[in-house]
Protein backbone atom coordinates (compact mmCIF):
# COMPACT_ATOMS: atom_id res chain seq x y z
CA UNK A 1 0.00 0.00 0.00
CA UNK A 2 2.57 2.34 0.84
CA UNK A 3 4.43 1.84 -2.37
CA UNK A 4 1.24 2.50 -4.29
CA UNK A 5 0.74 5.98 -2.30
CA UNK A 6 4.85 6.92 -2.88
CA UNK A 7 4.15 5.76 -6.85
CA UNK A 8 0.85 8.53 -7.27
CA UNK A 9 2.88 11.17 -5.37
CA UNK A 10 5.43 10.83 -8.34
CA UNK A 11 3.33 10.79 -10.95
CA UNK A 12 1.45 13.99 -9.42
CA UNK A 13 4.41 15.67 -9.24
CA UNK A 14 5.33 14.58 -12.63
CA UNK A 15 1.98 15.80 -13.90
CA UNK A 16 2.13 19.08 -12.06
CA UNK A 17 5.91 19.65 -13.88
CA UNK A 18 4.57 19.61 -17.25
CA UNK A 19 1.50 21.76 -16.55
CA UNK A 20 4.12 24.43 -15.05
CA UNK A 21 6.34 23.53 -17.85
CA UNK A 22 3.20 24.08 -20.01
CA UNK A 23 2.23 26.96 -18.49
CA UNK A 24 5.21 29.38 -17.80
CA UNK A 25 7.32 28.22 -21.02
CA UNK A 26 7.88 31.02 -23.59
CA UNK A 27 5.34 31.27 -27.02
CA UNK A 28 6.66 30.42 -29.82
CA UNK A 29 7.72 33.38 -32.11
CA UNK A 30 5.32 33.53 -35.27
CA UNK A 31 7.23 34.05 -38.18
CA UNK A 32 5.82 37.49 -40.08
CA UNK A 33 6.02 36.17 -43.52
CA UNK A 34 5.39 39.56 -45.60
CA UNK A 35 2.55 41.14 -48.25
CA UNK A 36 3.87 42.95 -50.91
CA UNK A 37 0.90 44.92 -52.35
CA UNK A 38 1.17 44.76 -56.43
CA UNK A 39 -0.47 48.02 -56.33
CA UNK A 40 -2.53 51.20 -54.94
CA UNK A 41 -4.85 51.13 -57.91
CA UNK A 42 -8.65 51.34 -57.33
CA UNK A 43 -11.53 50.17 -59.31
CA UNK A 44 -13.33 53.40 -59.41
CA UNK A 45 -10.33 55.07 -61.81
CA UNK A 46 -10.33 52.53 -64.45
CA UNK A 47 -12.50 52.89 -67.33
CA UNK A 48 -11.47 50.43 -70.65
CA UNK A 49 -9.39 47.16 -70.18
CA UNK A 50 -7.51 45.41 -72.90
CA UNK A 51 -5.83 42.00 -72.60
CA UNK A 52 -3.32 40.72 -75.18
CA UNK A 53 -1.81 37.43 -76.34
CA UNK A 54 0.79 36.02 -78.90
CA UNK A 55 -1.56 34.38 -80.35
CA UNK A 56 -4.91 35.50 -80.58
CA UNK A 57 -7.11 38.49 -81.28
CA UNK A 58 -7.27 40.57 -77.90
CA UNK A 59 -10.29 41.63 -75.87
CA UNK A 60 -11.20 44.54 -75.51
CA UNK A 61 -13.47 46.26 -73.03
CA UNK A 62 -14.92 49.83 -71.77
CA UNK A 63 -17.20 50.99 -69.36
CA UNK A 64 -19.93 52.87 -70.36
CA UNK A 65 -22.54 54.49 -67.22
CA UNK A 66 -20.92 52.45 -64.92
CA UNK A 67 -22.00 49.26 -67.06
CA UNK A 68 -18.80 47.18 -69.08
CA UNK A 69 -19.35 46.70 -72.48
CA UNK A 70 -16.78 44.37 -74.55
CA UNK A 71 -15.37 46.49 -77.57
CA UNK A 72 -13.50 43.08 -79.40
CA UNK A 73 -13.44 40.54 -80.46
CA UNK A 74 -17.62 41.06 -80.10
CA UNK A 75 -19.39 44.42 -79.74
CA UNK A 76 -21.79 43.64 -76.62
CA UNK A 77 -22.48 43.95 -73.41
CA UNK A 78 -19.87 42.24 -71.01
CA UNK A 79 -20.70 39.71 -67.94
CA UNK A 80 -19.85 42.47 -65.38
CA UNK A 81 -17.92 39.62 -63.15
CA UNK A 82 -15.68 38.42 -65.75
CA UNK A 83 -14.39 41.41 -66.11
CA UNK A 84 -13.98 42.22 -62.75
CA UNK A 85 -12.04 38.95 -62.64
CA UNK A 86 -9.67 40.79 -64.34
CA UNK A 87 -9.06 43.56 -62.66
CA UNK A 88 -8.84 42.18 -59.26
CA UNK A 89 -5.07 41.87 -59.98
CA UNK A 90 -4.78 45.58 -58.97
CA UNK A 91 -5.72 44.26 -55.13
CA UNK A 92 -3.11 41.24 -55.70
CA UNK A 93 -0.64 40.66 -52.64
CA UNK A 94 2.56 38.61 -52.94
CA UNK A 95 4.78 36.92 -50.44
CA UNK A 96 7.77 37.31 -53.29
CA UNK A 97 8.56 40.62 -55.36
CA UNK A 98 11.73 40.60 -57.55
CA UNK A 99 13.62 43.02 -59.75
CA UNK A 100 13.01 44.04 -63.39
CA UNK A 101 16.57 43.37 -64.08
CA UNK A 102 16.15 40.06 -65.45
CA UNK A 103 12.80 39.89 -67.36
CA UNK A 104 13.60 36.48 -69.79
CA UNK A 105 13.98 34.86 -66.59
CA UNK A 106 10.34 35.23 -65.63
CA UNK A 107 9.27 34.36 -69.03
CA UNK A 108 8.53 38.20 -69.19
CA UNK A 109 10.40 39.11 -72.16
CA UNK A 110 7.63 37.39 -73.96
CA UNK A 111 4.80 37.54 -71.67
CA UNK A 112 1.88 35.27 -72.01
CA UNK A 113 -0.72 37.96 -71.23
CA UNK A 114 -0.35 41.38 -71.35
CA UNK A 115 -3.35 43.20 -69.23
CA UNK A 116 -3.60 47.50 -70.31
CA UNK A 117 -5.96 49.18 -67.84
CA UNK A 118 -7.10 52.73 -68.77
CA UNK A 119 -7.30 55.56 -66.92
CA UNK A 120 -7.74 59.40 -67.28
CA UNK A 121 -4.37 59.79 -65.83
CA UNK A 122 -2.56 57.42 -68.05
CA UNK A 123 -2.24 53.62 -68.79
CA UNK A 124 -1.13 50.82 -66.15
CA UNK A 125 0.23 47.40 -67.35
CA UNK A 126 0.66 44.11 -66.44
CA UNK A 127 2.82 41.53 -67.84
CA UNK A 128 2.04 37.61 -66.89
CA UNK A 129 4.90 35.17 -67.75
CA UNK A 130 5.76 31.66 -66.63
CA UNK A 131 4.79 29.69 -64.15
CA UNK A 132 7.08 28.66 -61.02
CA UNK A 133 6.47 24.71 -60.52
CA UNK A 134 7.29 24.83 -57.05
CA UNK A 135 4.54 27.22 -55.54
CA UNK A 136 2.09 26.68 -58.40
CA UNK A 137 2.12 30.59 -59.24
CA UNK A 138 3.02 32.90 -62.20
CA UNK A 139 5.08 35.63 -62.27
CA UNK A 140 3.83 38.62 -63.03
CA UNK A 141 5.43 41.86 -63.56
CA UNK A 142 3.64 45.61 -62.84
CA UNK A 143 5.98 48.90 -62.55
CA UNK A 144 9.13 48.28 -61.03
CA UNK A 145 8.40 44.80 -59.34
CA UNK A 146 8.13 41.26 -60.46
CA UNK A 147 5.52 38.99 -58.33
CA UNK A 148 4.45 35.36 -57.93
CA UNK A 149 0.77 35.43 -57.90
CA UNK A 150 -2.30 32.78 -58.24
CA UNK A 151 -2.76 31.54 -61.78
CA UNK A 152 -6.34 32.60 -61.43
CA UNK A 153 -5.87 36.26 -62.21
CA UNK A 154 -3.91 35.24 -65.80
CA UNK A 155 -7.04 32.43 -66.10
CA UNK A 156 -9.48 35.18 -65.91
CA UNK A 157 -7.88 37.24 -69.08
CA UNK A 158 -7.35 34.01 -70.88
CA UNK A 159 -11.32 33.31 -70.52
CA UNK A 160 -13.08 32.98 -74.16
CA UNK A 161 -14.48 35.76 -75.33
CA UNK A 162 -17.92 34.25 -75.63
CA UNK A 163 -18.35 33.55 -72.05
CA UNK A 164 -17.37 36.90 -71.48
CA UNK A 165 -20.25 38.00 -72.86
CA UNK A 166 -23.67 39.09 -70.80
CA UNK A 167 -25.81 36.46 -70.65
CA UNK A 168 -28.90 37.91 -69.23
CA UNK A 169 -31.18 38.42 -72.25
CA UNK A 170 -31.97 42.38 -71.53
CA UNK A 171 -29.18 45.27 -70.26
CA UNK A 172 -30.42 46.60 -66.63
CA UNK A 173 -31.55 49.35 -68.36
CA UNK A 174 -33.87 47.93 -70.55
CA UNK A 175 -35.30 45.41 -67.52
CA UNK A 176 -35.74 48.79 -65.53
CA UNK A 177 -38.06 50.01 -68.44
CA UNK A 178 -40.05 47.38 -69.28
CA UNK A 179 -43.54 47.50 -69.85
CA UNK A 180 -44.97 44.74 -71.77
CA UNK A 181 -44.66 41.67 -73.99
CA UNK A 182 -46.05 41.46 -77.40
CA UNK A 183 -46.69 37.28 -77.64
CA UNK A 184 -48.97 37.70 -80.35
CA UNK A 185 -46.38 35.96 -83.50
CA UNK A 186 -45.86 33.52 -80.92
CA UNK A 187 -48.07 29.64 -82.27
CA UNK A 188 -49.26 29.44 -79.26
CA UNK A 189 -50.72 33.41 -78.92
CA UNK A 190 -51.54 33.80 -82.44
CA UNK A 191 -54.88 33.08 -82.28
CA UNK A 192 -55.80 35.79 -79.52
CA UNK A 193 -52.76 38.07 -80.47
CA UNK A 194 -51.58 38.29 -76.80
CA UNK A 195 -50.40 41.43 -74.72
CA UNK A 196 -49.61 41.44 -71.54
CA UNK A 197 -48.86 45.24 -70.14
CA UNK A 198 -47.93 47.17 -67.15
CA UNK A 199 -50.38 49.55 -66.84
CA UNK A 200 -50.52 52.41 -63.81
CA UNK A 201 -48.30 49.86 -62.07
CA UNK A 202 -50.97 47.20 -62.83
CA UNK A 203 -50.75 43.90 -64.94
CA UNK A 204 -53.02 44.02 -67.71
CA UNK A 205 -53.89 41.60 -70.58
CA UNK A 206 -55.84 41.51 -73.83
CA UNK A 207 -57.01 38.27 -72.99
CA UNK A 208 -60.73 38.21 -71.78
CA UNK A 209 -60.82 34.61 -70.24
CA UNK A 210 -57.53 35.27 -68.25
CA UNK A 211 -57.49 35.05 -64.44
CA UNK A 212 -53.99 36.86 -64.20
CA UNK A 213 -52.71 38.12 -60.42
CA UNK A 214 -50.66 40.78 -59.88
CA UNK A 215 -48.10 38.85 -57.14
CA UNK A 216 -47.68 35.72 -60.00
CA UNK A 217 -47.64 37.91 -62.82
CA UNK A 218 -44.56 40.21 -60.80
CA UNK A 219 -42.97 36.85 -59.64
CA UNK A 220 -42.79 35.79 -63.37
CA UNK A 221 -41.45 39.03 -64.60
CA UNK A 222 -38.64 38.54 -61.96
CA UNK A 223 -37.63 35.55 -61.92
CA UNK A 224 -38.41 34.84 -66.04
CA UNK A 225 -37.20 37.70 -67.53
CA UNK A 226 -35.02 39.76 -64.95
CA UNK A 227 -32.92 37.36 -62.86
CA UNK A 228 -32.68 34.61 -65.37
CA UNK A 229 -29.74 34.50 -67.25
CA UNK A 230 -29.11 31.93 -70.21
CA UNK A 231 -26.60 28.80 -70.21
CA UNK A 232 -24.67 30.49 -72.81
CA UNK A 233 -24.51 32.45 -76.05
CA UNK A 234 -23.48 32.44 -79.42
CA UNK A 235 -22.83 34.86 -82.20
CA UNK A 236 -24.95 34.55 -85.53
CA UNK A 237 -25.64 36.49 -88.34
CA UNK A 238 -29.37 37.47 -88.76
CA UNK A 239 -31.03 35.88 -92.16
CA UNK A 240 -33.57 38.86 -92.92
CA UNK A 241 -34.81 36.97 -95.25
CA UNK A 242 -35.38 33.74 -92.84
CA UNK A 243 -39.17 34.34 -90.87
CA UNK A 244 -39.18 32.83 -87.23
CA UNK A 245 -41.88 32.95 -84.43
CA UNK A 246 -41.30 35.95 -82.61
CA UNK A 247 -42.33 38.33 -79.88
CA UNK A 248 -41.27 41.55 -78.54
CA UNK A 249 -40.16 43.08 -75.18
CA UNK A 250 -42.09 47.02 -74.68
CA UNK A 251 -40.44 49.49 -73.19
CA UNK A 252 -41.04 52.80 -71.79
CA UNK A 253 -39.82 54.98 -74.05
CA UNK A 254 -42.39 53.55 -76.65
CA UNK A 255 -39.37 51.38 -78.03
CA UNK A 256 -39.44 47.49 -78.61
CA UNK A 257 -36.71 44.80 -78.61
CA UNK A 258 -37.22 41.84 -81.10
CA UNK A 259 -36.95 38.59 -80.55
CA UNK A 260 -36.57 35.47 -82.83
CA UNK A 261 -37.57 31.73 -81.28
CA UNK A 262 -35.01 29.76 -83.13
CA UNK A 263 -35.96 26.16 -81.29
CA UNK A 264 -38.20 25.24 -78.47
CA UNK A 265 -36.91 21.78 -77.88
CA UNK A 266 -34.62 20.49 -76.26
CA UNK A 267 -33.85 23.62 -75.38
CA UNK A 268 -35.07 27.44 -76.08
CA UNK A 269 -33.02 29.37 -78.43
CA UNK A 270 -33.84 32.96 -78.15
CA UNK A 271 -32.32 35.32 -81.16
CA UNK A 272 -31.76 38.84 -80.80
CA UNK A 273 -31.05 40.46 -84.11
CA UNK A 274 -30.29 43.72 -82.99
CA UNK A 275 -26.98 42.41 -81.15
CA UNK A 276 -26.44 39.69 -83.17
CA UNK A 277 -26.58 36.96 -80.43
CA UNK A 278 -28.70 33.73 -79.79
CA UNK A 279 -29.32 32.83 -76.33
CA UNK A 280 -30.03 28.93 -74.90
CA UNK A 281 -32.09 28.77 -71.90
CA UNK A 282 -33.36 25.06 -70.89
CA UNK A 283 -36.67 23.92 -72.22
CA UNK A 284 -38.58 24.38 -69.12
CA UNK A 285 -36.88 27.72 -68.26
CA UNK A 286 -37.75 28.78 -71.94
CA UNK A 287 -41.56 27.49 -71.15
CA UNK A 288 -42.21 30.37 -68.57
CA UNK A 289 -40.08 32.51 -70.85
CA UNK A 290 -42.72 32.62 -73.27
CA UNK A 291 -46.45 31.29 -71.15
CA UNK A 292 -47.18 33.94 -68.63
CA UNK A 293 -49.48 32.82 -65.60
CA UNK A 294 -52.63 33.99 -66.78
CA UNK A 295 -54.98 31.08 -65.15
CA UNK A 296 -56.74 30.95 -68.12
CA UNK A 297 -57.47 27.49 -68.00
């Protein structure tokens, strides 16, 4: 018995050693690994961007009332993100920042992507040149420093131009004026040649039979038409002499948009001559597209 009682006393001791040990022993220094900031430039300044490669037409964009629009290799508007994509290189930081002396060793003699951003005060560039295998980053070279940043901001210039593009059907200024949809050249409207209108802030339809509410009809509008971008886009050249079913968007300044229905299934193909685009939307998407809930059933 007594050895067992001598035995715990060590152990408690032992224990109590290590908590004190634990306890009073100095914290580990944490190592202050620096953030070299690529640069001071901010968003609000910049107006066009331009990205070049060896091989390949550039792109081209410019903002117009606060809204991008791509210049080349497509006049249209831009998806706004994509091209902020791009410019979030300005906000970069780096662990590593080099000297200019030696650009061929950064693959910046011949840069892979050349990024121009414009400003009133003058032009800012970056050069993006090879890739460093151990940390999985590029180097990239702005003013009078050469970084290693993520591959992602290079990625984002390298993007093809046709995904660059907007893919919600109408610019935010035409969804702001909206007033109306002309279904009538539509098969399935023909017959009654159907409106539906905005009118004193109120839905309103040509339709006699229709049971339309105002909270469905607004839903539809919103989620349809405003917050429903397509899967993608393409570029086509409009066949004036090729007749589709159509309809057209009002809007408030007594102007309409045009629209040509290219398919229905398996998907919705949506043309819009005046910018020279076709957009896909999925079949069932497409189906609310073009059926508003009138209840008339």
């Amino acid at each position: 018995m007594k050895n067992r009682w001598v035995l715990n006393l060590v152990l408690l001791a032992l224990i109590g050693g290590l908590v004190a040990f634990l306890y009073l022993r100095p914290e580990a220094e944490v190592e202050d690994v620096s953030k070299y900031e690529v640069s001071q430039l901010k968003l609000a300044g910049i107006h066009a961007v331009k990205a070049e490669f060896p091989a390949k037409a550039p792109v081209t964009f410019e903002k117009v009332d606060g809204y991008w629009h791509m210049l080349t290799p497509y006049k249209s508007r831009a998806d706004q993100i994509s091209v902020q994509r791009i410019l979030a290189v300005i906000a970069a930081t780096s662990e590593y920042k080099f000297p200019t002396t030696d650009l061929a060793k950064y693959g910046l003699d011949n840069p892979l992507v050349k990024v121009t951003l414009s400003r009133d005060v003058g032009e800012e560039v970056f050069y993006f040149g090879t890739y460093n295998t151990v940390t999985n980053q590029q180097y990239v070279s702005y003013q009078d420093g050469v970084y290693l940043l993520d591959v992602n901001y290079a990625e984002a210039a390298e993007t093809q131009p046709i995904e660059m593009v907007d893919k919600n059907i109408l610019a935010p200024s035409e969804a702001k004026a909206l007033t109306g949809f002309d279904y009538g050249h539509l098969e399935q409207w023909e017959e009654v040649d159907l409106n539906v209108d905005i009118v004193d802030g109120q839905w309103k339809t040509n339709l006699a039979e229709a049971k339309l509410t105002q909270n469905d009809m607004n839903e539809w509008l919103e989620f349809s038409w405003k917050q429903n971008p397509a899967k993608s886009v393409e570029v086509y050249t409009p066949d004036r002499q090729q007749t589709y079913p159509s309809f057209k968007v009002k809007l408030s300044n007594g102007k309409t948009i045009h629209f040509d229905k290219h398919m229905e299934s398996p998907e919705l193909l949506l043309a819009r001559p005046d910018e020279g685009l076709i957009y896909h939307f999925a079949n069932d998407v497409g189906f609310n597209m073009l059926n508003p809930p009138l209840n008339n059933k």
